[in-house]
Protein backbone atom coordinates (compact mmCIF):
# COMPACT_ATOMS: atom_id res chain seq x y z
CA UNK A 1 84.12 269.59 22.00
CA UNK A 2 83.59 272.41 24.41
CA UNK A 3 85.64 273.44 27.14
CA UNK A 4 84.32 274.35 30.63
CA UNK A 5 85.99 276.66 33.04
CA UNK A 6 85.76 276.54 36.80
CA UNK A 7 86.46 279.33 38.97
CA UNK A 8 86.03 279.85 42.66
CA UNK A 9 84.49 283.24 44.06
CA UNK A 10 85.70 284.49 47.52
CA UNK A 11 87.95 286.84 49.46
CA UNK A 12 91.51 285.84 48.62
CA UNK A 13 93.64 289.00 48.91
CA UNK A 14 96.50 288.93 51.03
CA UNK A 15 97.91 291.44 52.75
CA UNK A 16 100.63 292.90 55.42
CA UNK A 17 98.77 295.30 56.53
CA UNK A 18 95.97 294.58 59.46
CA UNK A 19 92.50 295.17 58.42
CA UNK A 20 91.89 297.19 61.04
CA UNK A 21 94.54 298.97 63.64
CA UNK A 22 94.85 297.79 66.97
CA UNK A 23 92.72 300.31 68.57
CA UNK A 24 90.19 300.48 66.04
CA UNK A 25 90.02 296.25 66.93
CA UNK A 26 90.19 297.19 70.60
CA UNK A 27 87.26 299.66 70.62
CA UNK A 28 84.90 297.84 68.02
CA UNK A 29 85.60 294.15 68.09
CA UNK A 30 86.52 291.38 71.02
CA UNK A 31 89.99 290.16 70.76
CA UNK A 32 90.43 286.62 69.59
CA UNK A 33 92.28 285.33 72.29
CA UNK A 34 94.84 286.73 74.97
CA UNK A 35 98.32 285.66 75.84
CA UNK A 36 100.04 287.53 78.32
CA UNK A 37 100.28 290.67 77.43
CA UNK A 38 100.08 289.86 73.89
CA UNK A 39 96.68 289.89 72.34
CA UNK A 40 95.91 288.09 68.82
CA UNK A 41 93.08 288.40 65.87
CA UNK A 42 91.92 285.45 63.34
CA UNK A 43 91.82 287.81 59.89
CA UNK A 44 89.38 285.30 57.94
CA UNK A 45 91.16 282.87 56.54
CA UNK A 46 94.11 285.35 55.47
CA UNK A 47 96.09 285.32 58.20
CA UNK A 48 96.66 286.01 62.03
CA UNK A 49 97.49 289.67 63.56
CA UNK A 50 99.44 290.05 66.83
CA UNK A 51 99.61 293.16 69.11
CA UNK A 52 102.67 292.82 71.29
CA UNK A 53 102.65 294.91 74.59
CA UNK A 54 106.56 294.83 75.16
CA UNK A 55 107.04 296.72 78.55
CA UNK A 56 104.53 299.58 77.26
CA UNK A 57 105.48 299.34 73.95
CA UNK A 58 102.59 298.37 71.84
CA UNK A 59 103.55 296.89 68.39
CA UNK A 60 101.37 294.73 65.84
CA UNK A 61 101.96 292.71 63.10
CA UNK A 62 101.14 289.76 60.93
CA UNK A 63 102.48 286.68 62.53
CA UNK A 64 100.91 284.29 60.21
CA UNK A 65 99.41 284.36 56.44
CA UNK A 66 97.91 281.25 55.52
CA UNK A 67 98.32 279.70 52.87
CA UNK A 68 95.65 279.60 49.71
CA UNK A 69 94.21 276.89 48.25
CA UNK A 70 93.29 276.30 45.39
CA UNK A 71 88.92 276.27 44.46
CA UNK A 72 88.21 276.16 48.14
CA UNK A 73 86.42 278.36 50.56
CA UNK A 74 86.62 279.00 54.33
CA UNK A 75 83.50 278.68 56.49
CA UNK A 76 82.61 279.55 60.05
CA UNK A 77 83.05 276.79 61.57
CA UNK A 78 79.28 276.26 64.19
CA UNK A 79 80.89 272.95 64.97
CA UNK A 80 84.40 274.61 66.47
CA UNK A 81 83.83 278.05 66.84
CA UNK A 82 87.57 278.32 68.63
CA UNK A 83 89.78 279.67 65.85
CA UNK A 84 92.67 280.56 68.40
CA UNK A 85 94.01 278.12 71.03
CA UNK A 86 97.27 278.63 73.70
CA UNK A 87 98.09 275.54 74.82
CA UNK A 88 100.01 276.37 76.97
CA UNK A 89 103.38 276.07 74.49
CA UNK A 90 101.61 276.61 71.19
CA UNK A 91 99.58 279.11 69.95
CA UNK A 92 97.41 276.95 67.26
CA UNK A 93 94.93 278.42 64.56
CA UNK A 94 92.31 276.05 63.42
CA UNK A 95 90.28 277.05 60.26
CA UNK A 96 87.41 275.13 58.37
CA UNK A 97 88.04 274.87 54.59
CA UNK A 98 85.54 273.60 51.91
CA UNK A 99 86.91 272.25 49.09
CA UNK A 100 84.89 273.24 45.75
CA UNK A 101 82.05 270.64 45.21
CA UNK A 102 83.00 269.02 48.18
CA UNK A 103 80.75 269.77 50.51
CA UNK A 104 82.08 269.11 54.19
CA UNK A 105 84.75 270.88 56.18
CA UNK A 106 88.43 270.19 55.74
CA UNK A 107 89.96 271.18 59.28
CA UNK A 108 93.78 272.82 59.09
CA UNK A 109 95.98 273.43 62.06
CA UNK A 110 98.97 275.76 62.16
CA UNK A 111 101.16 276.38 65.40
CA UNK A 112 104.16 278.43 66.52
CA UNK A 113 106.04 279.07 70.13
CA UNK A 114 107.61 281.50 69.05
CA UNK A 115 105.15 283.75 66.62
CA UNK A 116 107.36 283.21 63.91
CA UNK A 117 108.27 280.13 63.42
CA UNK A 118 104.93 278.01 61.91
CA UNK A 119 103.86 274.09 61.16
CA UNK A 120 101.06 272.85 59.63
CA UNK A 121 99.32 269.78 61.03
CA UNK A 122 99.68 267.15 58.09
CA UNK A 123 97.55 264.20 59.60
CA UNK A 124 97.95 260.92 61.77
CA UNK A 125 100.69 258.41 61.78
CA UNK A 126 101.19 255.24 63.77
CA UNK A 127 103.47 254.29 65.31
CA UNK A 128 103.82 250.21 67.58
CA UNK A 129 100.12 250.81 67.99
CA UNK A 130 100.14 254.21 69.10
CA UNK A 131 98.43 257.51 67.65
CA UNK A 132 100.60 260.23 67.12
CA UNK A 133 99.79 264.08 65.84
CA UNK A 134 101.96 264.49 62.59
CA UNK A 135 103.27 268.08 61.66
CA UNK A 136 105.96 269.64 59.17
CA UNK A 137 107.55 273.14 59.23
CA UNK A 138 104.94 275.36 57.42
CA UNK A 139 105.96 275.71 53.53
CA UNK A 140 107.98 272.75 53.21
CA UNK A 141 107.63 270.78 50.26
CA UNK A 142 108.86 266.80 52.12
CA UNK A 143 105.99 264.70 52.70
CA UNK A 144 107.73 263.64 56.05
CA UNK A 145 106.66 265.28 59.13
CA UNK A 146 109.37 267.57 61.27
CA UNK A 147 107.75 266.23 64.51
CA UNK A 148 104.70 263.64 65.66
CA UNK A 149 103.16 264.03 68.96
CA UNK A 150 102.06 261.45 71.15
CA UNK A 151 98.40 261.66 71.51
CA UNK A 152 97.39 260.74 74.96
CA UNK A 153 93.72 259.43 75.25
């Protein structure tokens, strides 16, 4: 009998500090998307960095790690290049994961109003023959969604 190990290779440190400060980003690389006055960066699939411009006061943080999982890898995504969305109310992240030995792109959503406050987009649910966006507050362990959003067609 012999015993196999699997182990998948790719960036998975986490941290709270920003890769790069918010000038350095500003000089060298495009912003990710613009809010406002408040300008955001996609880290990888690590997390999300906000720089907050609060009346001339320029602050930046992490608003949002995301989570690991387990054997799986993110890709760029050629098919949805648009990491970071405002909708308007939401400000949603949208990564590609690949599962290891999977082969295709597992799609996760996250979203916050408020920068602080995150859900995780946890599938489709039906309800009297209408499609509805399910999502649960981000780290909960229920299986029930928080809140499901009509999808309009």
């Amino acid at each position: 009998m012999s015993l196999i190990v699997l182990s998948a290779c790719g960036d998975t440190k986490q941290s709270d500090t920003v890769r790069a400060s918010p000038e350095q980003r500003n000089k060298h690389s495009p912003s990710d998307l613009v809010v406002g006055s408040n300008t955001f960066y996609f880290n990888s699939c690590h997390s999300v960095t906000g720089v907050f411009n609060d009346k001339g006061e320029i602050t930046s943080r992490i608003i949002l790690k995301i989570p690991p999982r387990f054997l799986s890898t993110c890709s760029s995504s050629t098919e949805n290049p648009r990491q970071l969305e405002f909708d308007g109310t939401y400000l949603i992240v949208k990564l590609c994961r690949v599962a290891f030995g999977a082969g295709g792109c597992g799609v996760e959503k996250y979203r916050s109003k408020d920068f602080e406050h995150w859900q995780e987009y946890i599938g489709i649910t039906w309800r009297n023959g209408e499609q509805y966006e399910a999502w649960r507050q981000l780290g909960s362990s229920s299986a029930k969604a928080d809140e499901i959003i009509h999808v309009k067609r």
